[in-house]
Protein backbone atom coordinates (compact mmCIF):
# COMPACT_ATOMS: atom_id res chain seq x y z
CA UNK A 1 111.71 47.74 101.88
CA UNK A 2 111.58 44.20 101.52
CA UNK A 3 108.38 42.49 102.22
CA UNK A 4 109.81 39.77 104.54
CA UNK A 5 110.63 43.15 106.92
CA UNK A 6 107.30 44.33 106.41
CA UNK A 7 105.92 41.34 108.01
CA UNK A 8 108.57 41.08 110.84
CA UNK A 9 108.25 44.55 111.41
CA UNK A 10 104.59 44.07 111.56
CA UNK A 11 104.49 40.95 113.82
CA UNK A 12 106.75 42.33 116.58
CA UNK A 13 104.87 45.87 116.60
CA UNK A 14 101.88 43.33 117.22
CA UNK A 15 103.54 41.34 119.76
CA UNK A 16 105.01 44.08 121.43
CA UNK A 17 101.00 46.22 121.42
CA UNK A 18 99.57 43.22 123.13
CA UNK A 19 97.31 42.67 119.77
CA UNK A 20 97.12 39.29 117.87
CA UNK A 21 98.55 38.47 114.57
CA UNK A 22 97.42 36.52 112.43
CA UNK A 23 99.01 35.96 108.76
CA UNK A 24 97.03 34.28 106.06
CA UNK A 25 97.75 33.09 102.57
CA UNK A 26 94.89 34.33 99.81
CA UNK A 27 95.30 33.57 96.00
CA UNK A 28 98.02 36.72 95.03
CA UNK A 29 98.19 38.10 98.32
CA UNK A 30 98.69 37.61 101.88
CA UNK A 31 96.24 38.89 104.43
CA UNK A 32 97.21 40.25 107.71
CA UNK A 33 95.11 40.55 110.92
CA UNK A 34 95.87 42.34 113.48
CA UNK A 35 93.24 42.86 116.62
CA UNK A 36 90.49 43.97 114.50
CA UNK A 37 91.86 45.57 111.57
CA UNK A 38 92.36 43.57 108.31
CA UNK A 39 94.68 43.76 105.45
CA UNK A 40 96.33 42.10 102.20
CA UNK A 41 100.04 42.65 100.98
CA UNK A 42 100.64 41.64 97.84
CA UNK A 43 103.35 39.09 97.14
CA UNK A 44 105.87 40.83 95.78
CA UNK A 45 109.75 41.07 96.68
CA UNK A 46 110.28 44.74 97.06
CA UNK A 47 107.58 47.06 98.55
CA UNK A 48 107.86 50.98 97.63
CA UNK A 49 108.62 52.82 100.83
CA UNK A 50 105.76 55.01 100.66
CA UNK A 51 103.84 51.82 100.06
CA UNK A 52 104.50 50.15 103.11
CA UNK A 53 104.03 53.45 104.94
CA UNK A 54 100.29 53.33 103.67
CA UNK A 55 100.06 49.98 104.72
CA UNK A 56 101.24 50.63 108.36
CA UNK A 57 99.45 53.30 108.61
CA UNK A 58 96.03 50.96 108.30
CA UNK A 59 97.32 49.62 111.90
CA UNK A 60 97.43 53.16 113.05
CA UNK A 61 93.78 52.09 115.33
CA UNK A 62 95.45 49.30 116.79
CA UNK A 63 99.43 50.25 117.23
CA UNK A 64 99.17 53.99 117.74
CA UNK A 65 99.93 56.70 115.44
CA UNK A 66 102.95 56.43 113.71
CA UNK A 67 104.30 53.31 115.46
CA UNK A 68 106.54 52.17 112.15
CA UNK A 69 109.22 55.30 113.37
């Protein structure tokens, strides 16, 4: 999946849940917010499916289990 999807797919799940977004720049990642649940993504191109699954999965508390489907 490419990681510009991740993020899109991320931001409208947010949007959509009522919860704020907020997207943030660190030195090899980028760090996500979203209501009260942190994250990074690292900065690469292509992220591994199961990958990004993980990493939705960390906005399970604030998006509902298994919102990414």
């Amino acid at each position: 999946m490419k990681r510009r999807d991740v993020l899109k797919k991320l931001r409208a799940a947010a949007k959509d849940a009522g919860q704020t977004y907020d997207e943030y720049e660190l030195a090899n990642h980028t760090g996500i917010r979203i209501g009260g649940t942190a994250s990074t993504l690292g900065r690469h191109r292509e992220i591994d499916d199961l990958t990004a699954r993980k990493f939705f999965d960390q906005f399970a508390n604030e998006l509902g289990k298994g919102w990414w489907r």
